[in-house]
N, C-alpha and C. Protein backbone atom coordinates (compact mmCIF):
# COMPACT_ATOMS: atom_id res chain seq x y z
N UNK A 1 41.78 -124.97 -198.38
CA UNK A 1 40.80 -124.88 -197.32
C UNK A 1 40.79 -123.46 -196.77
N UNK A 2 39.30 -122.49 -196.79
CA UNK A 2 39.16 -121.55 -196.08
C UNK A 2 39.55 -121.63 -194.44
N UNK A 3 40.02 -120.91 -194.31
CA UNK A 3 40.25 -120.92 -192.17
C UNK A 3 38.74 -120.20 -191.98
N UNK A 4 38.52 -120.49 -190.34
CA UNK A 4 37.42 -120.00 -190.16
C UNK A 4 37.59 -119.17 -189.30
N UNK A 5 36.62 -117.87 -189.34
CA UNK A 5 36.35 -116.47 -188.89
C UNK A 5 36.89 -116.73 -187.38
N UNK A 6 37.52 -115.66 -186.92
CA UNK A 6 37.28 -115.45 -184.99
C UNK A 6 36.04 -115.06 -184.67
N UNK A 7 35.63 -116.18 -183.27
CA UNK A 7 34.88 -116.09 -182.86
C UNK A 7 34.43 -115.94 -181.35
N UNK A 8 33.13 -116.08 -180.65
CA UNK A 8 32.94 -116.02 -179.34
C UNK A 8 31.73 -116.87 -179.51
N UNK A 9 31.36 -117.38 -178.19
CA UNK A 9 30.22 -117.84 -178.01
C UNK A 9 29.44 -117.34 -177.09
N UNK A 10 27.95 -117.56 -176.75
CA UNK A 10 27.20 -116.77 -175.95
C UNK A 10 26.03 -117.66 -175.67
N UNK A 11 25.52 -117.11 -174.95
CA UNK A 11 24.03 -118.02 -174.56
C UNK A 11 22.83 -117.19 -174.38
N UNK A 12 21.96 -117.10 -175.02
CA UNK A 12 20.73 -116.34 -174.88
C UNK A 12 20.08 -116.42 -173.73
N UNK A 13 19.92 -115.16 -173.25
CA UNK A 13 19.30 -115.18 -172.08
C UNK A 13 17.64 -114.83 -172.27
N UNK A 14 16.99 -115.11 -171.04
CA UNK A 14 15.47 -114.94 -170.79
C UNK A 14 15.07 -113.60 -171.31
N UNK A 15 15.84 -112.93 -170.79
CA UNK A 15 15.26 -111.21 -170.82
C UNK A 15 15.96 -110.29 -172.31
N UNK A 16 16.48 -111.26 -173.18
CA UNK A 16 16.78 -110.88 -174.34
C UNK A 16 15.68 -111.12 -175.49
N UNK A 17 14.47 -111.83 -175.33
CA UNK A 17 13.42 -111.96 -175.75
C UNK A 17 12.54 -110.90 -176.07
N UNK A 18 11.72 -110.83 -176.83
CA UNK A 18 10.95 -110.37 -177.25
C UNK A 18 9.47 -110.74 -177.00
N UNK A 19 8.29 -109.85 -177.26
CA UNK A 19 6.65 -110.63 -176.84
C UNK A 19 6.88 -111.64 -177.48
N UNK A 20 7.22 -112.47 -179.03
CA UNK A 20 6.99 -113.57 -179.44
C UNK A 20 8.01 -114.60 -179.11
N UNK A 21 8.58 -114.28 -178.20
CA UNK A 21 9.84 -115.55 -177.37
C UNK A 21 11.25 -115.89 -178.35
N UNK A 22 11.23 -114.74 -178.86
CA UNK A 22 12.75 -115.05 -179.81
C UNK A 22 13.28 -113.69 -179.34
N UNK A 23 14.35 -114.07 -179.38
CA UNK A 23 15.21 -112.73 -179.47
C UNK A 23 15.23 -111.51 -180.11
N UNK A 24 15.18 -110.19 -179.15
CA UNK A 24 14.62 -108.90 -180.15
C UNK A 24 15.58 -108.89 -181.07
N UNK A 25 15.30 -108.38 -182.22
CA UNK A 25 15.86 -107.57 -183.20
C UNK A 25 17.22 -106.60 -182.77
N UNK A 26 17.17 -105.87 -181.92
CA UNK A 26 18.05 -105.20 -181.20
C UNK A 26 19.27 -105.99 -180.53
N UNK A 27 19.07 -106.87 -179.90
CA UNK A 27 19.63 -107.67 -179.17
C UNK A 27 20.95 -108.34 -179.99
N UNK A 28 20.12 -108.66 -181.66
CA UNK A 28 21.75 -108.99 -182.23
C UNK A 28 22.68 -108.21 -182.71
N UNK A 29 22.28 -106.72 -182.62
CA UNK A 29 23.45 -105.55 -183.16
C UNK A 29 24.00 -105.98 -181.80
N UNK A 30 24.15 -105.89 -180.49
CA UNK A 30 24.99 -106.52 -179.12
C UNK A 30 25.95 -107.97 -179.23
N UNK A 31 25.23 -108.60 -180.08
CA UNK A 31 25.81 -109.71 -180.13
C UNK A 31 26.75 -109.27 -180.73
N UNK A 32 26.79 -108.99 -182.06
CA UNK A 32 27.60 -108.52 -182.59
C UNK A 32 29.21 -107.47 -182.87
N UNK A 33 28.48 -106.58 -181.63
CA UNK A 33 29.05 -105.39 -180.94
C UNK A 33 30.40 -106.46 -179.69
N UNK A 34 29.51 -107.68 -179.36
CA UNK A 34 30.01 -108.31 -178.01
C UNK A 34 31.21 -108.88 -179.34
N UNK A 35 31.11 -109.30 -179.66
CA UNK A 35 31.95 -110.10 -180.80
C UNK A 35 32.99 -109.37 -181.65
N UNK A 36 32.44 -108.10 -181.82
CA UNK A 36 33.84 -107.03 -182.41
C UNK A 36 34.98 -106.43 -181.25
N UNK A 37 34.15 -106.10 -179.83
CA UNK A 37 35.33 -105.63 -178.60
C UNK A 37 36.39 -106.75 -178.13
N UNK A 38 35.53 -108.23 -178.68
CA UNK A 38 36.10 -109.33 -178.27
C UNK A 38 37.29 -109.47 -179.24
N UNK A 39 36.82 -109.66 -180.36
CA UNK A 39 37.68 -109.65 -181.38
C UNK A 39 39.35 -109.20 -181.56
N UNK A 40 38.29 -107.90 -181.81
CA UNK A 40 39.54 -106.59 -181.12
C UNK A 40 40.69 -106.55 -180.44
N UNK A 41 40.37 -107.13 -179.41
CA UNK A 41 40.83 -107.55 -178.33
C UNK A 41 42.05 -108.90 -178.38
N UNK A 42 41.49 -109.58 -179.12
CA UNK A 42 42.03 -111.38 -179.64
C UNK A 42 43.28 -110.49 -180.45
N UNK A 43 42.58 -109.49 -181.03
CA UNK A 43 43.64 -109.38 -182.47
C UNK A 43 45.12 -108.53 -182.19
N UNK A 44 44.69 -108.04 -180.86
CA UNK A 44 46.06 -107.84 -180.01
C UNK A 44 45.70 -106.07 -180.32
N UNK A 45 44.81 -105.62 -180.62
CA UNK A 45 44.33 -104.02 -180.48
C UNK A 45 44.35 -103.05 -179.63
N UNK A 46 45.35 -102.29 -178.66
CA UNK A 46 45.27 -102.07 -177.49
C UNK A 46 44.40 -100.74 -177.20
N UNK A 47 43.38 -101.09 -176.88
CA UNK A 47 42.05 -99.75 -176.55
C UNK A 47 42.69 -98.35 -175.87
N UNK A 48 43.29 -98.81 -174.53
CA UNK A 48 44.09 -97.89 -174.00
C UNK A 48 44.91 -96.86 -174.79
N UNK A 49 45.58 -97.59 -175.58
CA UNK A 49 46.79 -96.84 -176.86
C UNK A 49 45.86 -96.38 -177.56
N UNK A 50 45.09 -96.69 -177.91
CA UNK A 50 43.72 -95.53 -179.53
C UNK A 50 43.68 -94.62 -178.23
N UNK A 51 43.05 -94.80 -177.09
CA UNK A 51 42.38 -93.35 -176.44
C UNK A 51 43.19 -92.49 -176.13
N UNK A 52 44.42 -93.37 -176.21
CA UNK A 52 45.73 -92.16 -175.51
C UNK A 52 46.55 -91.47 -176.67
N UNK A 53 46.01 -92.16 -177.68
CA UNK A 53 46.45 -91.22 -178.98
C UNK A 53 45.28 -90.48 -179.77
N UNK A 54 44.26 -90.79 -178.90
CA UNK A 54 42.84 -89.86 -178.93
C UNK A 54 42.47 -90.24 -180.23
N UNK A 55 42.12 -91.80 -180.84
CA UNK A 55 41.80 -92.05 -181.61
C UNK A 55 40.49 -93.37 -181.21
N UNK A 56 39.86 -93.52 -181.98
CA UNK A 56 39.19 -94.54 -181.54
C UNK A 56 38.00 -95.32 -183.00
N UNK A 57 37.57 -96.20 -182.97
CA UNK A 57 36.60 -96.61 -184.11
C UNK A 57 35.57 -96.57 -183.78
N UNK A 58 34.94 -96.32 -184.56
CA UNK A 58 33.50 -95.53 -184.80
C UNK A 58 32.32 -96.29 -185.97
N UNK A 59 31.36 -96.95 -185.20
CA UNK A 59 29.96 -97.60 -185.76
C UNK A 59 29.40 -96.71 -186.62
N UNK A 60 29.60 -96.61 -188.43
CA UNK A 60 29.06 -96.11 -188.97
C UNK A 60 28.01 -96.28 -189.74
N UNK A 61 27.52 -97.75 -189.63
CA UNK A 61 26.68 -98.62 -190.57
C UNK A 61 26.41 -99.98 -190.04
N UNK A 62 25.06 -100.63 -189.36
CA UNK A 62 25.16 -101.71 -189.49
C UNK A 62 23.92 -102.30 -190.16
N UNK A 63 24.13 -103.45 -190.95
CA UNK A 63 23.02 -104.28 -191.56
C UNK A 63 22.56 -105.66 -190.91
N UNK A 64 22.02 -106.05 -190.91
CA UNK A 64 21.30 -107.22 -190.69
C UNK A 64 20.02 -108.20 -191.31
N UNK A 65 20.84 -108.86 -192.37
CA UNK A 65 19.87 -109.89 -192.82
C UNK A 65 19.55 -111.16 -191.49
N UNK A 66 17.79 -111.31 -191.30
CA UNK A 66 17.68 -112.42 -190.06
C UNK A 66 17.28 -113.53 -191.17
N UNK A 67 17.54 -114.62 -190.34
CA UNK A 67 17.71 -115.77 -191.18
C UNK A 67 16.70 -116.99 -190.54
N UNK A 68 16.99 -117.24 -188.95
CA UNK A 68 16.37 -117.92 -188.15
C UNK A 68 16.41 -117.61 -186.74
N UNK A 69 15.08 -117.44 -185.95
CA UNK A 69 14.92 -117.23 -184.76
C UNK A 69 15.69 -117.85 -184.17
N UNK A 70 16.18 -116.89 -182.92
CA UNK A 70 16.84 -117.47 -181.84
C UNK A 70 15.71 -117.61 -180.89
N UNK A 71 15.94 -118.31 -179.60
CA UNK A 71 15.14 -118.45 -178.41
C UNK A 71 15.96 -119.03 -177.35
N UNK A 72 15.68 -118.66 -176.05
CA UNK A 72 16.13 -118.47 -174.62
C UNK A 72 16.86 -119.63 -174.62
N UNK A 73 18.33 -120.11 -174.04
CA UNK A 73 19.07 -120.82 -173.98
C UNK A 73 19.48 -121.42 -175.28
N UNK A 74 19.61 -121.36 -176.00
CA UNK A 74 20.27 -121.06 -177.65
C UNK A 74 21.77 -120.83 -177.32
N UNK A 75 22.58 -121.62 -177.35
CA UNK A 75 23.92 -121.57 -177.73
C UNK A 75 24.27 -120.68 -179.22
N UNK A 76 24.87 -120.11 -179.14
CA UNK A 76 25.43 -119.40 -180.19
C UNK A 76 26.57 -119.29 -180.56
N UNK A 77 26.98 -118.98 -182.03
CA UNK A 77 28.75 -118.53 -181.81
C UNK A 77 28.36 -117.19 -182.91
N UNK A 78 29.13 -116.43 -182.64
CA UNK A 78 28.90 -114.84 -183.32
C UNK A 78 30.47 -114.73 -183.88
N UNK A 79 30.66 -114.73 -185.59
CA UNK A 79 32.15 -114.44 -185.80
C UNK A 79 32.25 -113.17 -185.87
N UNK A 80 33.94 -112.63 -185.83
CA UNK A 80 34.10 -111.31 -186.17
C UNK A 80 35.29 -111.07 -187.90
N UNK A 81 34.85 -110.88 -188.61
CA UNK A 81 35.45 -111.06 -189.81
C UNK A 81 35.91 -109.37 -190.33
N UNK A 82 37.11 -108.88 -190.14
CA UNK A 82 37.59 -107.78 -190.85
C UNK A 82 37.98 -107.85 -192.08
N UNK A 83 37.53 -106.60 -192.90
CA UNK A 83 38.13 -106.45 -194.32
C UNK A 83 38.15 -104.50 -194.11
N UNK A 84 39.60 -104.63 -194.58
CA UNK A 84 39.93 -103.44 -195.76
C UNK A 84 40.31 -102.85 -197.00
N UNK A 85 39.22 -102.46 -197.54
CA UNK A 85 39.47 -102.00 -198.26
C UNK A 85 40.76 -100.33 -198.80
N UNK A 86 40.68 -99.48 -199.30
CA UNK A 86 41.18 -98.38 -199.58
C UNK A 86 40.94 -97.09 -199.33
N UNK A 87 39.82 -97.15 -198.55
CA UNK A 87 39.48 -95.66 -198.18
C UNK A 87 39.46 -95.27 -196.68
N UNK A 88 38.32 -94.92 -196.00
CA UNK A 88 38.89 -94.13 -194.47
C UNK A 88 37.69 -94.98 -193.72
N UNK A 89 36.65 -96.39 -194.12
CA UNK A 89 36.41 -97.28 -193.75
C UNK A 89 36.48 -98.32 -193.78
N UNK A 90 36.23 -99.52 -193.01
CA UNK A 90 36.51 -100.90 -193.32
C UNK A 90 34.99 -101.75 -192.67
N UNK A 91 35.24 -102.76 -193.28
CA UNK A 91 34.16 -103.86 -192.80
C UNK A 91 34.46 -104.81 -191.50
N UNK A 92 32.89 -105.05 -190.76
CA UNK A 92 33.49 -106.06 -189.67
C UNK A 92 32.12 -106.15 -189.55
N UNK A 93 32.32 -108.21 -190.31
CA UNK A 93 31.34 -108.95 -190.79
C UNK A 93 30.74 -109.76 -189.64
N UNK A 94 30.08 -110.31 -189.28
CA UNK A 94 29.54 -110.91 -188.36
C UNK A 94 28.44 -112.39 -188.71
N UNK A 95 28.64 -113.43 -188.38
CA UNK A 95 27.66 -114.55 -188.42
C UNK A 95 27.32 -114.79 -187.15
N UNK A 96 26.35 -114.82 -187.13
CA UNK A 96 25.07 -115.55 -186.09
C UNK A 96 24.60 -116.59 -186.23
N UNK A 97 25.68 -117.81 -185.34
CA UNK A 97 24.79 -119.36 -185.82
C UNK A 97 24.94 -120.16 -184.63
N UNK A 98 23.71 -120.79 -184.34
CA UNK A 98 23.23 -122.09 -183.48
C UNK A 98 24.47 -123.15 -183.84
N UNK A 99 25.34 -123.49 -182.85
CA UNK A 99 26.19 -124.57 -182.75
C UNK A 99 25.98 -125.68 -183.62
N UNK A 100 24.71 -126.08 -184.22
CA UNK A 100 24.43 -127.15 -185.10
C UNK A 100 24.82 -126.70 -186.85
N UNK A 101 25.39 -125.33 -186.75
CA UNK A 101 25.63 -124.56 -187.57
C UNK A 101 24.69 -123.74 -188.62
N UNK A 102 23.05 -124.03 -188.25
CA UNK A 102 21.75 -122.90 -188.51
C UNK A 102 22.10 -121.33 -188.42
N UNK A 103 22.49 -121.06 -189.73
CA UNK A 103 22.87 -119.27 -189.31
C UNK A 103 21.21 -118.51 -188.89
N UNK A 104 21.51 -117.91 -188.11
CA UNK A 104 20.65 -116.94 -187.79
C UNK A 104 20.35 -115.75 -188.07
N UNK A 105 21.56 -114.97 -188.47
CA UNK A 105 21.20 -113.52 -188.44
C UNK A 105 22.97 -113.67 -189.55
N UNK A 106 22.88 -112.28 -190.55
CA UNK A 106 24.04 -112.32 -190.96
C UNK A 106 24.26 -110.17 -190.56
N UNK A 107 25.70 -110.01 -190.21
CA UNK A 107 25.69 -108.64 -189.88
C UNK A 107 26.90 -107.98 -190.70
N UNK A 108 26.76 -106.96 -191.03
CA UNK A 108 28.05 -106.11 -192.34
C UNK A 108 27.80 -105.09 -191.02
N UNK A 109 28.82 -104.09 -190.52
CA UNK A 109 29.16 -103.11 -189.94
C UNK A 109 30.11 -102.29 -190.85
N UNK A 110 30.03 -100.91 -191.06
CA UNK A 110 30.86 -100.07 -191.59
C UNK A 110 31.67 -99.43 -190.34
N UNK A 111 32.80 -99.43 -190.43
CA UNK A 111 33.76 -98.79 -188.92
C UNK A 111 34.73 -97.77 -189.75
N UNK A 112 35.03 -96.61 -189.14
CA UNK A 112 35.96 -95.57 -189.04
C UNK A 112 37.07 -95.58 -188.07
N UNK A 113 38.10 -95.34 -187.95
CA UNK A 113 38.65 -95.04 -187.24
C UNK A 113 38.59 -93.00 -186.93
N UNK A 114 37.83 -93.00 -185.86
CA UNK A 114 37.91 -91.55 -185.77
C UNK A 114 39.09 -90.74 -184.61
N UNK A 115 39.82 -89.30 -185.36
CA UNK A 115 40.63 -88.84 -184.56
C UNK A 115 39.52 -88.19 -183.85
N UNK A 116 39.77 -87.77 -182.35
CA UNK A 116 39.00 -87.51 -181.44
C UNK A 116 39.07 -86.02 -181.36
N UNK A 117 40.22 -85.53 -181.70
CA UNK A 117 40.68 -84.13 -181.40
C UNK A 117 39.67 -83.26 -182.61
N UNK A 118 39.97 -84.08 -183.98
CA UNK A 118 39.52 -83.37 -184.87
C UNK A 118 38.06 -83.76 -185.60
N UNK A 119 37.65 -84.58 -184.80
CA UNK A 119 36.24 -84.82 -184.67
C UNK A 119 35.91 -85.72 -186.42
N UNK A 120 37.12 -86.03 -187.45
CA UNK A 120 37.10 -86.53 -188.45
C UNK A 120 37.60 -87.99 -188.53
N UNK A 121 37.40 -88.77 -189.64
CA UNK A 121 37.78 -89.84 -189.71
C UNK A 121 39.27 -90.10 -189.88
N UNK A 122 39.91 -90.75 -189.43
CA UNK A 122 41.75 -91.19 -190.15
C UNK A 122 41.35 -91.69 -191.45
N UNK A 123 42.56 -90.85 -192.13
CA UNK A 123 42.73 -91.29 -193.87
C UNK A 123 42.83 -93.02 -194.54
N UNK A 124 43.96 -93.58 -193.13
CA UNK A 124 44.16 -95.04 -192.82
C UNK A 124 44.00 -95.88 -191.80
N UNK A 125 42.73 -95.90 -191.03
CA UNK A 125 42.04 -96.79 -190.04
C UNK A 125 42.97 -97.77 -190.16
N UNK A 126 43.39 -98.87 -191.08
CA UNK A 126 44.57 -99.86 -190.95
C UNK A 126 45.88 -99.44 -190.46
N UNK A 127 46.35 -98.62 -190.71
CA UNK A 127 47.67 -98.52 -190.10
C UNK A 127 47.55 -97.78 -188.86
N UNK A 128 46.18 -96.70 -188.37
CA UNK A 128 46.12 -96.57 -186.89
C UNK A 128 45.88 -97.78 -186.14
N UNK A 129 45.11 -98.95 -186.68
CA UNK A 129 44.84 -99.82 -185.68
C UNK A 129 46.18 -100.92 -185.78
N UNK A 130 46.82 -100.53 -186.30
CA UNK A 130 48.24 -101.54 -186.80
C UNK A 130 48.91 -101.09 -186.06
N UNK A 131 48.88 -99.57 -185.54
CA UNK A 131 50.05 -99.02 -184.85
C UNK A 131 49.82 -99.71 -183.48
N UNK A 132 48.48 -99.75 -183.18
CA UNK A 132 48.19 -99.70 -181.55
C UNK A 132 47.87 -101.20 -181.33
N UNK A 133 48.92 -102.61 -182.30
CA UNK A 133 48.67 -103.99 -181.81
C UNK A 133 47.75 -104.68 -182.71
N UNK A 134 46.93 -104.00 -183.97
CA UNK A 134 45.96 -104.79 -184.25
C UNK A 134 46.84 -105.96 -185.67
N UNK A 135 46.37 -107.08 -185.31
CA UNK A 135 46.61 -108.00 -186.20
C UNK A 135 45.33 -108.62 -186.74
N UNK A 136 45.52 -107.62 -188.27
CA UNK A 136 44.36 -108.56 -189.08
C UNK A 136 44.44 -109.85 -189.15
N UNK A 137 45.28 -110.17 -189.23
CA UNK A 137 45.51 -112.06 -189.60
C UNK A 137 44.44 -112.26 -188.68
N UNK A 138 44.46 -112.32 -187.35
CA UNK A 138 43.77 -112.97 -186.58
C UNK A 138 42.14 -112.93 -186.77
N UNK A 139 41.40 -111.21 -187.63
CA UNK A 139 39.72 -111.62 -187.79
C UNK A 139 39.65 -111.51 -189.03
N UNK A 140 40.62 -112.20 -189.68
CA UNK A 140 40.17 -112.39 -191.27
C UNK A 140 40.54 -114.05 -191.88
N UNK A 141 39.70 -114.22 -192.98
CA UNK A 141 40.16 -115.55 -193.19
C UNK A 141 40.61 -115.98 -193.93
C-alpha cells in the first residue's frame, strides 16, 4: 500500500473567484505555495535556521495542469509531495482535490535551495534542508 502525500485543507473563498465564478488561475499557484510553507513546516524545517545560515529555497518553476473548476466554498485538500533527485534542484508536487476526491488542478514546482550571500544555488538543497530539521519522510510517499 502507497501512504498518502502531506497535506492541508482550505476553503475557497468569495474573492478568490474569477468573472466566470471559479477560481482564478492564479489563486492555485497560493494554494499550493500555502501547502509547501505548511509542509515545510510539518517536516520539521526550521525557516529561522536557513535565514540565519543565509540560505533559503527558491521557486524556480511552476506547472499546472487544471483538471476541474473550483467554486466559492469548495472544500479542498492541497498535498505537498517532495522528491530529490541529484542535482542542485528538487520537486514539490502538489494535488488539488475536492474532498469527494475530484482532482482539480495538478502542480510540479522546481525549488533550489539558494545561498543568499552568494546569490547561487547549494550544490545539495537535501542536506541544507536536512541540516536545518527537514524530514523527507514526512512529504514523500
Amino acid at each position: 500500500m502507497t501512504a498518502k502525500p502531506w497535506s492541508t485543507r482550505i476553503s475557497v473563498r468569495t474573492y478568490e473567484l474569477d468573472s466566470l465564478g471559479h477560481v482564478n488561475q492564479a489563486v492555485y499557484h497560493q494554494y499550493a505555495e500555502i501547502a509547501r510553507v505548511e509542509g515545510f513546516a510539518a517536516a520539521g524545517c526550521s525557516w529561522d535556521g536557513l535565514m540565519a545560515a543565509k540560505t533559503a529555497p527558491v521557486l524556480l518553476s511552476s506547472t499546472i495542469d487544471f483538471r476541474r473548476e473550483l467554486r466559492t466554498g469548495d472544500q479542498i485538500e492541497v498535498t505537498c509531495e517532495v522528491k530529490f533527485g541529484t542535482g542542485k534542484t528538487f520537486n514539490a508536487d502538489s494535488v488539488i482535490s475536492k474532498l469527494d476526491g475530484t482532482v482539480s488542478a495538478e502542480i510540479t514546482c522546481v525549488i533550489g535551495v539558494m545561498d543568499l550571500d552568494k546569490r547561487k544555488l547549494v550544490a545539495d538543497p537535501r542536506a541544507v534542508l536536512a541540516a536545518h530539521g527537514f524530514d523527507l519522510a514526512r512529504l514523500s510517499s
